[in-house]
N, C-alpha and C. Protein backbone atom coordinates (compact mmCIF):
# COMPACT_ATOMS: atom_id res chain seq x y z
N UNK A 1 0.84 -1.16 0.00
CA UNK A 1 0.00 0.00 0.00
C UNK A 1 0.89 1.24 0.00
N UNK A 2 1.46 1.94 -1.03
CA UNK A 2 2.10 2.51 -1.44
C UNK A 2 1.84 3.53 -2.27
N UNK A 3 1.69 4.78 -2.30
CA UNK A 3 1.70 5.84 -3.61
C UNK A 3 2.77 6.84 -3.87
N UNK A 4 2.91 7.08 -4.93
CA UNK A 4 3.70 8.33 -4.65
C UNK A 4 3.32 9.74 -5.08
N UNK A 5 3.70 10.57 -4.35
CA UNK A 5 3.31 11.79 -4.84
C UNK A 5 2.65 12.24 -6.49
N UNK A 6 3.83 11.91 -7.34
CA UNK A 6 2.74 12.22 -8.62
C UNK A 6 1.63 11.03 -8.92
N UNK A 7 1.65 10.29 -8.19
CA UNK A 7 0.32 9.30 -8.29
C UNK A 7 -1.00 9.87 -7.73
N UNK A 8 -0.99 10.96 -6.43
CA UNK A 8 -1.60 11.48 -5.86
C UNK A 8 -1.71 12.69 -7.18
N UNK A 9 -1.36 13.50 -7.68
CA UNK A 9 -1.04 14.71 -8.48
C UNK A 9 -1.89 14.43 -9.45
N UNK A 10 -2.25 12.73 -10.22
CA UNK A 10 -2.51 12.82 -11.41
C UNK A 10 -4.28 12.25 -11.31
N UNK A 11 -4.17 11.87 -9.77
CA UNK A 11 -5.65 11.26 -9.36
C UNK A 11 -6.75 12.12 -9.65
N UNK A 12 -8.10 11.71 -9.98
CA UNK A 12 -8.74 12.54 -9.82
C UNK A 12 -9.47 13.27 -8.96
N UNK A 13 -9.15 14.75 -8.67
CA UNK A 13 -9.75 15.66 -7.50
C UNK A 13 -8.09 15.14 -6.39
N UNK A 14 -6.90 14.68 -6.99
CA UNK A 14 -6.57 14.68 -5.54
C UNK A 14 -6.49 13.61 -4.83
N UNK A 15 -7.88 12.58 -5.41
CA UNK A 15 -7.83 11.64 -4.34
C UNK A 15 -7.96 10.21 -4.94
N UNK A 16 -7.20 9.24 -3.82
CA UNK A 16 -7.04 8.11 -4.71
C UNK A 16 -7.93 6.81 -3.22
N UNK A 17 -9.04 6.48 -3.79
CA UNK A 17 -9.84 5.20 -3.18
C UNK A 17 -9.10 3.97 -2.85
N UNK A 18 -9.19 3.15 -1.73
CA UNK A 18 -8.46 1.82 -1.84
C UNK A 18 -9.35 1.09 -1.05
N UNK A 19 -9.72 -0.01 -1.22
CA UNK A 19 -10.05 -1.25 -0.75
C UNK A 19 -9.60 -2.56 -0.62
N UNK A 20 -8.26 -2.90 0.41
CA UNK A 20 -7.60 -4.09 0.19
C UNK A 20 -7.61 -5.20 0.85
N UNK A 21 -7.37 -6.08 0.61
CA UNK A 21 -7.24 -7.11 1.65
C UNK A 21 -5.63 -7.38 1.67
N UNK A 22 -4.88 -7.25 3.17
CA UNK A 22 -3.72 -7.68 3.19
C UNK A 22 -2.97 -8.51 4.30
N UNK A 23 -1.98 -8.99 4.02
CA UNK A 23 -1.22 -10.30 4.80
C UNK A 23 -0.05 -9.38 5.62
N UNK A 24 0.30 -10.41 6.47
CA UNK A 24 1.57 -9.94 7.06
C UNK A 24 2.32 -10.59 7.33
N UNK A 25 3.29 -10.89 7.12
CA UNK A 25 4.67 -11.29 7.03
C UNK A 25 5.11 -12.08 8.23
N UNK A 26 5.41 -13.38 8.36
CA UNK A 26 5.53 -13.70 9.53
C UNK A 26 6.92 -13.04 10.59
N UNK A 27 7.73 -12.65 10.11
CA UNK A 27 8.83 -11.97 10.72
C UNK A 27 8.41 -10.88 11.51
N UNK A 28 7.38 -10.47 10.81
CA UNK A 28 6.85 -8.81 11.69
C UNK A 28 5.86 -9.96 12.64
N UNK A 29 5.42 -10.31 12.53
CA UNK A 29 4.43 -11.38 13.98
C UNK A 29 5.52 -11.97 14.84
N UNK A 30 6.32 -12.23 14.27
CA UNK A 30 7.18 -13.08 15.38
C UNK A 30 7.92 -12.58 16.45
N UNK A 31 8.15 -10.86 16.41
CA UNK A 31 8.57 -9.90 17.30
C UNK A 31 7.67 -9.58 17.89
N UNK A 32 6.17 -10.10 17.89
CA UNK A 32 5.44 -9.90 18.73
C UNK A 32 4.92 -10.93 19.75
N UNK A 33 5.21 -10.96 20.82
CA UNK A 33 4.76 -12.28 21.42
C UNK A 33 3.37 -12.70 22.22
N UNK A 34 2.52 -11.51 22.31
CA UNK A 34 1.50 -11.41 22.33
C UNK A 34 0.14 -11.61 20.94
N UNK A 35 0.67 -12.01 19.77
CA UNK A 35 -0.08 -11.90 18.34
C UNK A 35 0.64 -12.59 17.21
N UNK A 36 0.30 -13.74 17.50
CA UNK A 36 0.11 -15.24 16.97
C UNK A 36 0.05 -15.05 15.37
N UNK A 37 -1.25 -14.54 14.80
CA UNK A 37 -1.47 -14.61 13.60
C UNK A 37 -2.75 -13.24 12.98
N UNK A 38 -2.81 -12.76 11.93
CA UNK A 38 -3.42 -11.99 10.95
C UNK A 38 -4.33 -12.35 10.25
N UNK A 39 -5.51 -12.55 10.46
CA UNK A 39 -6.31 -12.86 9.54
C UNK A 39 -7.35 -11.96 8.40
N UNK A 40 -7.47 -12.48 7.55
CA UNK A 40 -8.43 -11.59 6.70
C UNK A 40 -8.39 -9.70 7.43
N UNK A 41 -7.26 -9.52 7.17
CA UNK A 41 -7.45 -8.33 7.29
C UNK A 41 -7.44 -7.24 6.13
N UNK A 42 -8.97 -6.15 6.34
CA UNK A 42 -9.11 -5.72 4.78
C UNK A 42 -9.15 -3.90 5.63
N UNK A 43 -8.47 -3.64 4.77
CA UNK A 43 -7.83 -1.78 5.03
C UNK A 43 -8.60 -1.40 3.64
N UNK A 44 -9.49 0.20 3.74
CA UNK A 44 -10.17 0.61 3.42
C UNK A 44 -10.10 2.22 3.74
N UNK A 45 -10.46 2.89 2.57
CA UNK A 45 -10.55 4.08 2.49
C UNK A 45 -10.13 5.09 1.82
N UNK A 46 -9.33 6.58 2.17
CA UNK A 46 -9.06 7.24 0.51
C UNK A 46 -7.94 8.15 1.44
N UNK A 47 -7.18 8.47 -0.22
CA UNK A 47 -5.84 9.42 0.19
C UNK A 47 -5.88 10.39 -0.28
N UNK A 48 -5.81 11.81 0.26
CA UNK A 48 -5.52 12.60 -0.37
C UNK A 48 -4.39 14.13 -0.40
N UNK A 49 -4.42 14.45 -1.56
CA UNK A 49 -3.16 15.35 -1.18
C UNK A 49 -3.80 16.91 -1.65
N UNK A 50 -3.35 17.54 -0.23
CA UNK A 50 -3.21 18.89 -0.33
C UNK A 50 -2.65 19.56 -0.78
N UNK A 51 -2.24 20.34 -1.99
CA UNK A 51 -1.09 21.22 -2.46
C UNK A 51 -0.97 22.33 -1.55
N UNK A 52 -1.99 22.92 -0.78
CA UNK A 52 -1.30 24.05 -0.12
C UNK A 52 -0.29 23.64 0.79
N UNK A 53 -0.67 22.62 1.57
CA UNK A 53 0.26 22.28 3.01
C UNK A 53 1.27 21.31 2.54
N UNK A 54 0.80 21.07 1.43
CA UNK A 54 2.20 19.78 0.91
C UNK A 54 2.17 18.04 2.11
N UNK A 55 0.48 18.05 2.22
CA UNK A 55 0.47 17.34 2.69
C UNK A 55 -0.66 15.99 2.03
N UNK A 56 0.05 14.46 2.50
CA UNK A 56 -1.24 14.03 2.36
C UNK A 56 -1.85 13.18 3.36
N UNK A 57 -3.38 13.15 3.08
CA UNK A 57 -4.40 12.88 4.52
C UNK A 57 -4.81 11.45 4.33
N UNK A 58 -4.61 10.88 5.19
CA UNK A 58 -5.33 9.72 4.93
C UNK A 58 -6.18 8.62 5.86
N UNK A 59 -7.41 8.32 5.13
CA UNK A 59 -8.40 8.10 6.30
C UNK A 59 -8.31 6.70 6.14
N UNK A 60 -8.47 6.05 7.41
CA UNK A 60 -7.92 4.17 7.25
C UNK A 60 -9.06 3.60 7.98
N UNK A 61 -9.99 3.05 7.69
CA UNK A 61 -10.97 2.01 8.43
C UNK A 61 -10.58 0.27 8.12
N UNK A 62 -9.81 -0.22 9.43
CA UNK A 62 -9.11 -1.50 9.30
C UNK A 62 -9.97 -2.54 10.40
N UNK A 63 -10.07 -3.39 9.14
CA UNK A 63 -10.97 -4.50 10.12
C UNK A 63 -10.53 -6.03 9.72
N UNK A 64 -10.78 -6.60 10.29
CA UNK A 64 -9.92 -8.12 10.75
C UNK A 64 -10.34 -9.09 11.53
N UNK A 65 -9.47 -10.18 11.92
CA UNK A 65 -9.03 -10.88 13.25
C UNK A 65 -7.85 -11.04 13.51
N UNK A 66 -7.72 -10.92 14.49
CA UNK A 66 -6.30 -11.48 15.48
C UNK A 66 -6.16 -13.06 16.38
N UNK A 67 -5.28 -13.37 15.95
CA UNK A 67 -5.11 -14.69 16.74
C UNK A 67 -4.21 -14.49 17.77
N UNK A 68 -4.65 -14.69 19.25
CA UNK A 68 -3.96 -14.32 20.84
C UNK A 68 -4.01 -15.50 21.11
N UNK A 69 -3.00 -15.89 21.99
CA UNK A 69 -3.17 -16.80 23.38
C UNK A 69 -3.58 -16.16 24.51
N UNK A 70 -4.59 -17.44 24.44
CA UNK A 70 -5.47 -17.34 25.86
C UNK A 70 -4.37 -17.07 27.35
N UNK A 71 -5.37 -16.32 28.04
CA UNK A 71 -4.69 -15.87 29.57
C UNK A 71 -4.26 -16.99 30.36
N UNK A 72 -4.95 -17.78 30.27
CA UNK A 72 -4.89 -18.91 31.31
C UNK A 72 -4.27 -20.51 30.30
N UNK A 73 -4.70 -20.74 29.25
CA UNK A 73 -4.23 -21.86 28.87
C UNK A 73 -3.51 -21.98 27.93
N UNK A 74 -3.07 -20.63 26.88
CA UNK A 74 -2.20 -20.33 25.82
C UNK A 74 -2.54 -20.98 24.68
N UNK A 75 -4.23 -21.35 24.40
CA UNK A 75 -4.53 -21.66 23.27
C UNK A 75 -4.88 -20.67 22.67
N UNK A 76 -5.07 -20.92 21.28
CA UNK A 76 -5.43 -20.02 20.36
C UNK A 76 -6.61 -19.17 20.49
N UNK A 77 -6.99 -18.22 20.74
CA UNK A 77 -8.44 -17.19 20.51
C UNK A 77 -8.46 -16.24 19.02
N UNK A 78 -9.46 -16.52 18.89
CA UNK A 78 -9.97 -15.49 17.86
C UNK A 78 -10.61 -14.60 18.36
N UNK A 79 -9.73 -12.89 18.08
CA UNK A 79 -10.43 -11.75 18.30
C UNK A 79 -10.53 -10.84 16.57
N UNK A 80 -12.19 -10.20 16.76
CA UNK A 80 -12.25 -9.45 15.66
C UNK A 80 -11.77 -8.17 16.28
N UNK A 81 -11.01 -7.39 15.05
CA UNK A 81 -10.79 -6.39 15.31
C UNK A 81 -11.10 -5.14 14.49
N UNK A 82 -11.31 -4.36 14.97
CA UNK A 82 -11.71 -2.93 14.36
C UNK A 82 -11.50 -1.66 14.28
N UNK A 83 -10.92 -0.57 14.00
CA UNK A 83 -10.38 0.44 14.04
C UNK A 83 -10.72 1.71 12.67
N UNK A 84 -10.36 3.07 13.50
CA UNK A 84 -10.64 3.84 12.13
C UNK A 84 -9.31 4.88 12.51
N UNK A 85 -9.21 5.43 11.59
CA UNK A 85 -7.77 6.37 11.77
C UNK A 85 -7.72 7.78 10.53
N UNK A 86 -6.84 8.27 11.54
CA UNK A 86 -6.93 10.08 10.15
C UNK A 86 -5.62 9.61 10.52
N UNK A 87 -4.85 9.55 9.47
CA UNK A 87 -2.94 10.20 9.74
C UNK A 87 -2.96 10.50 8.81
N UNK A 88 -1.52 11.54 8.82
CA UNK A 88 -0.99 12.92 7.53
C UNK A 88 0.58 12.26 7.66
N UNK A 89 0.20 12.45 6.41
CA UNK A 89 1.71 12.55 6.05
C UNK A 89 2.40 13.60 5.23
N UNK A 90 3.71 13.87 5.57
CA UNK A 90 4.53 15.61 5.28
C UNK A 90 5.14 15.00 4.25
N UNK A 91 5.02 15.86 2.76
CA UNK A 91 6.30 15.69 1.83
C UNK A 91 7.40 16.52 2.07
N UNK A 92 6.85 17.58 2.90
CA UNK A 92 7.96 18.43 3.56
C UNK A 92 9.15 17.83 4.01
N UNK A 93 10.08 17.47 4.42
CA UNK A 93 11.32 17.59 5.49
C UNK A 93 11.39 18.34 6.57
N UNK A 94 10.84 19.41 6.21
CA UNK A 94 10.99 20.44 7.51
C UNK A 94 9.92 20.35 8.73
N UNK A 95 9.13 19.88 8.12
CA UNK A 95 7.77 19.37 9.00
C UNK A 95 7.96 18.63 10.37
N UNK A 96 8.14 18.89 11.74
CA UNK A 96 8.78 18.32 12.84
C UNK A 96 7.12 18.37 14.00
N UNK A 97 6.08 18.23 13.14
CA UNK A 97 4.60 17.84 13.98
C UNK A 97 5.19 16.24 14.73
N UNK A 98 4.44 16.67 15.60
CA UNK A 98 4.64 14.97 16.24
C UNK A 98 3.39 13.85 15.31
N UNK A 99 1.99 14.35 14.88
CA UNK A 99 1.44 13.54 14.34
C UNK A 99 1.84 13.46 13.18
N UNK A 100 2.54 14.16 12.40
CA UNK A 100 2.70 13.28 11.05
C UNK A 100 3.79 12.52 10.95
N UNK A 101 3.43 12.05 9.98
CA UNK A 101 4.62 11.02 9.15
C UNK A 101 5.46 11.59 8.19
N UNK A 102 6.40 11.40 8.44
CA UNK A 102 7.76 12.28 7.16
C UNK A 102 7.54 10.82 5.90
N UNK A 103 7.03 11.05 4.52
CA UNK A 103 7.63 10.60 3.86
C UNK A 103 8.69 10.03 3.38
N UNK A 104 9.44 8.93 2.81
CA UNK A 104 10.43 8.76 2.27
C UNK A 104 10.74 8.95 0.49
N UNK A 105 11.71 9.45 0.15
CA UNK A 105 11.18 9.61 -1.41
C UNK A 105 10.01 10.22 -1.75
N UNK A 106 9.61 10.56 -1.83
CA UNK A 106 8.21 11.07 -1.79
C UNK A 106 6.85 10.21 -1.51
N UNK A 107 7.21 9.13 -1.37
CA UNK A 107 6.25 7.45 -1.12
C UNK A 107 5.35 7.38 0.06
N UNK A 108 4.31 7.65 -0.10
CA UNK A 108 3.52 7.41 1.27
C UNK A 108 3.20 5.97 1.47
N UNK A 109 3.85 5.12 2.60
CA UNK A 109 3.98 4.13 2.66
C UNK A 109 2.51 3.48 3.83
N UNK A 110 1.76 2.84 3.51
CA UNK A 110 1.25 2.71 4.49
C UNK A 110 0.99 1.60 5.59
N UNK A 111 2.07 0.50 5.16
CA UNK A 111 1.91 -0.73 5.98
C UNK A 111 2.58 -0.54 7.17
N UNK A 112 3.18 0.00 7.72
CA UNK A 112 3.73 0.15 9.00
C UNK A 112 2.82 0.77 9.63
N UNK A 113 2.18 1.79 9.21
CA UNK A 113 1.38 2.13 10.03
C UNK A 113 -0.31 1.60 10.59
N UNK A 114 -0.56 1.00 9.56
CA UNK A 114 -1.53 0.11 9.51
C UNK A 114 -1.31 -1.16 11.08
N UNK A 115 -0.13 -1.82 10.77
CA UNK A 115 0.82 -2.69 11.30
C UNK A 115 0.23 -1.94 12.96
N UNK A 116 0.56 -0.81 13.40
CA UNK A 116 0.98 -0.44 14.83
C UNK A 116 -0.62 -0.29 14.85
N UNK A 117 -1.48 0.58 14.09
CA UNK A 117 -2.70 0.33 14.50
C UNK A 117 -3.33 -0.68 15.04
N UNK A 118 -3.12 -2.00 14.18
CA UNK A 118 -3.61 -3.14 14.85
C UNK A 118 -2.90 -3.64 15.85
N UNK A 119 -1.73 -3.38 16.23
CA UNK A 119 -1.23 -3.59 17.27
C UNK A 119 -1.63 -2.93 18.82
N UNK A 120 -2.35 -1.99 18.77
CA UNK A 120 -3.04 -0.94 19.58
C UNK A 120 -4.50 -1.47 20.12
N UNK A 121 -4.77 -2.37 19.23
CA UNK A 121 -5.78 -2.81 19.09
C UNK A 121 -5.96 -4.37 19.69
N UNK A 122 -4.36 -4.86 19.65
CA UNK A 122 -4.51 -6.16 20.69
C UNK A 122 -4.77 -6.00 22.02
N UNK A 123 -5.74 -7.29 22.45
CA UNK A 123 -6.50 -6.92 24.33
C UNK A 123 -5.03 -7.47 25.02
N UNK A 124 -4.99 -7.08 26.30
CA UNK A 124 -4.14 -7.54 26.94
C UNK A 124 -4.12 -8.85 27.72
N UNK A 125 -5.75 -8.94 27.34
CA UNK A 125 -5.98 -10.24 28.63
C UNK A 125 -6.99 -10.85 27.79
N UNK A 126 -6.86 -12.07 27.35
CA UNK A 126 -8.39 -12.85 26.66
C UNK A 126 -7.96 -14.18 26.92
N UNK A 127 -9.54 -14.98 27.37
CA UNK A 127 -9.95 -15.73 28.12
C UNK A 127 -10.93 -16.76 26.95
N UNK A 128 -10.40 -17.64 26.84
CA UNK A 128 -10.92 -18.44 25.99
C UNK A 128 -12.73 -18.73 26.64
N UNK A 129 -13.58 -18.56 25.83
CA UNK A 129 -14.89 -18.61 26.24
C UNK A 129 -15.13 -20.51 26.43
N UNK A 130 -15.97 -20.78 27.37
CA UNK A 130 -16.20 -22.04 28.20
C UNK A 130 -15.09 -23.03 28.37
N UNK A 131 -14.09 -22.42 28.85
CA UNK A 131 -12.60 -22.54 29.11
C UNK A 131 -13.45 -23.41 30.50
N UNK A 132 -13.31 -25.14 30.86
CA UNK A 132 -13.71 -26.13 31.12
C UNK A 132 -12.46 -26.18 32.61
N UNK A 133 -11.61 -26.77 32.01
CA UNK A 133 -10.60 -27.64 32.82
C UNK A 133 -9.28 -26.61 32.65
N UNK A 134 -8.95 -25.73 33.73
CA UNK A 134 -7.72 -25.04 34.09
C UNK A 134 -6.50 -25.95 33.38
N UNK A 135 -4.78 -25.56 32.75
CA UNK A 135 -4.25 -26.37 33.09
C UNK A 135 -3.37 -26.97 34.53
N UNK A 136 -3.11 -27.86 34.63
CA UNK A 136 -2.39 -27.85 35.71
C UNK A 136 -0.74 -29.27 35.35
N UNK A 137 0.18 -29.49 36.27
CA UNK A 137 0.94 -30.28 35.68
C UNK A 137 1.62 -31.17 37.52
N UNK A 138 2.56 -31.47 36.89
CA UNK A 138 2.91 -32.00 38.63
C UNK A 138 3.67 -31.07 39.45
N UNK A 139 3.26 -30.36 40.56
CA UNK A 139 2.95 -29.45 41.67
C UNK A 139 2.46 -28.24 41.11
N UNK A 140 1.39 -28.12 40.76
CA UNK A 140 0.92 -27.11 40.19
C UNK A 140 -0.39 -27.08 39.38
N UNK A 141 -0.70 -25.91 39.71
CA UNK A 141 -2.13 -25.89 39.08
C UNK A 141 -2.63 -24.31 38.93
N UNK A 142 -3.25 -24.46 37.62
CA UNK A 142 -4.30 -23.20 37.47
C UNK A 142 -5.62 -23.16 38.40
N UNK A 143 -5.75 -22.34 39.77
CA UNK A 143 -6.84 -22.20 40.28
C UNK A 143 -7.46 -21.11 39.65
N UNK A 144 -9.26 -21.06 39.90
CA UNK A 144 -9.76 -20.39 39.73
C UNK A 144 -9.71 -19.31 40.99
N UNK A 145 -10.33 -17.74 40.46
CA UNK A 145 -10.18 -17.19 42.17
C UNK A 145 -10.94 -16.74 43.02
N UNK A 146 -12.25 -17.56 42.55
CA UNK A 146 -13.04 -17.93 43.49
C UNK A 146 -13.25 -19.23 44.18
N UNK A 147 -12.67 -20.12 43.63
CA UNK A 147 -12.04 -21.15 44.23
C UNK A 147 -11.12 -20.83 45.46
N UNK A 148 -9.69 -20.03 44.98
CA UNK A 148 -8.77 -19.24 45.93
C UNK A 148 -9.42 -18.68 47.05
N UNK A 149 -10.61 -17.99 47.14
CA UNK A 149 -10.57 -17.22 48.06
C UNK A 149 -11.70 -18.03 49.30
N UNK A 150 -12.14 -18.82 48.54
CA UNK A 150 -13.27 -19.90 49.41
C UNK A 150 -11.95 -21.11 50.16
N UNK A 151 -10.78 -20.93 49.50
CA UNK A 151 -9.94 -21.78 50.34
C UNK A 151 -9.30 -21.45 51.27
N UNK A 152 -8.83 -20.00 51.09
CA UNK A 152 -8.19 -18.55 51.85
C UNK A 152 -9.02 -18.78 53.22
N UNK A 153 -10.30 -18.87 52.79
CA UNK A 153 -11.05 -18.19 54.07
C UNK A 153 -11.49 -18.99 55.27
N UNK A 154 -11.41 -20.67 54.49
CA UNK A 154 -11.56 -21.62 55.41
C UNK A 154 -10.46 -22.03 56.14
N UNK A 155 -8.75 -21.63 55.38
CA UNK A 155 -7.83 -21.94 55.91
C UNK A 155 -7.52 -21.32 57.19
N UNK A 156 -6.55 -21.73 58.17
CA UNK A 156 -5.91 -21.14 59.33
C UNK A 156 -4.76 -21.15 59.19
N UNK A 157 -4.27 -19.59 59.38
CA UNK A 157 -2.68 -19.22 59.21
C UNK A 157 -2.11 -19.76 60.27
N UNK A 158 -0.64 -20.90 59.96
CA UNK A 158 0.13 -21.92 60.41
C UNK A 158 0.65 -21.03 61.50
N UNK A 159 0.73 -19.53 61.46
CA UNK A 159 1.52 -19.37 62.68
C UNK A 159 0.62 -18.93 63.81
N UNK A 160 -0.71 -18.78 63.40
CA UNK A 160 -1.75 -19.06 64.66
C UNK A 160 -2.14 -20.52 65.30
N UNK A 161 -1.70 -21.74 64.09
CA UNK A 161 -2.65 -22.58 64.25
C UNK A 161 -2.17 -23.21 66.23
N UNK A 162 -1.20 -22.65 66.49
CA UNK A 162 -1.04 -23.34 68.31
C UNK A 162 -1.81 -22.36 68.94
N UNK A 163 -2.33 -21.43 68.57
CA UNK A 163 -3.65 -20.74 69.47
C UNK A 163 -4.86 -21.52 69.48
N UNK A 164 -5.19 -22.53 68.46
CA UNK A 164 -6.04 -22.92 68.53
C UNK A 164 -6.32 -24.13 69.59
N UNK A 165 -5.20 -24.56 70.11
CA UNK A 165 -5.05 -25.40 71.32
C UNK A 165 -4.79 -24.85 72.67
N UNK A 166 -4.87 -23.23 72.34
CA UNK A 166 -5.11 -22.95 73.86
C UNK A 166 -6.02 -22.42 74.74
N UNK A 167 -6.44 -22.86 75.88
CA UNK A 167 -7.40 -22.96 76.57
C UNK A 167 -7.37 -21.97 77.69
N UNK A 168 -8.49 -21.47 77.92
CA UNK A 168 -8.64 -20.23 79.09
C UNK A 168 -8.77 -21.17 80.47
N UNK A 169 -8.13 -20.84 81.29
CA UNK A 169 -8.14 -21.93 82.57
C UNK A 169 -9.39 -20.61 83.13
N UNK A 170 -10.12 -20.95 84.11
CA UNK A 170 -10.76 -19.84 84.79
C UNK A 170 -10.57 -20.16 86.37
């Protein structure tokens, strides 16, 4: 997803439409260790360039799924994802805004940024739905924590438990 300036110049009105469906590279997933896999993800919307500001605008509505490991058992989940976005990008050089993007060559590039969007967009915590049987292995186990706290409350802390053998003489 790529244009370059006189591609923008020769469009009509300025502006150039896109509707894509695109992949991602497993190398860019694999630095992420939270986001497994990319699915059907389709980027949508239009670019355009301003001659006064020497800028161009571009509106991104990105929708998808993401493949996470689960919180508790590190299987696979499917999350849909959804997002909309304005970013500018400067053909300028001199342009030092914190929201835009400096061009390279004159190329408005747009997969990197696409890329961090959906990355913004991964949950931090997902829980596989009718998630059954915790795992557990030998000394160890996934409790639930309401389980935990119904055990908490029946237990007696070991360094009281010799109070419990002592007796009020009267």
């Amino acid at each position: 997803m790529k244009w370059t300036k006189s591609e923008l110049l020769q469009a009509k009105d300025q502006t150039i439409y896109f509707d894509d469906e695109i992949t991602f590279d497993e190398a860019a997933l694999a630095k992420v260790s939270h986001l497994r896999k990319l699915q059907n993800v389709t980027v949508s919307g239009n670019i355009h360039y301003d001659g006064t500001s020497d800028l161009a605008i571009v509106n991104l509505k990105i929708e998808g799924v993401m493949v996470v490991p689960c919180a508790i058992s590190l299987e696979d989940v499917e999350v849909e994802f959804h997002t909309e976005s304005c970013e500018v990008y400067s053909f300028d050089k001199n342009n030092e805004s914190e929201d835009v993007h400096e061009t390279k060559k004159d190329i408005v590039e747009l997969y990197p940024v696409i890329f961090q969007l959906i990355l913004m967009e991964v949950p931090t915590k997902v829980v596989k739905e009718g998630l059954v049987e915790y795992p557990k292995g030998k000394g160890w186990e996934v409790v639930r924590e309401d389980d935990l706290i119904a055990e908490k409350k029946d237990a007696i802390d070991p360094r009281l438990a010799k109070l419990k053998e002592f007796k009020i003489e009267e």
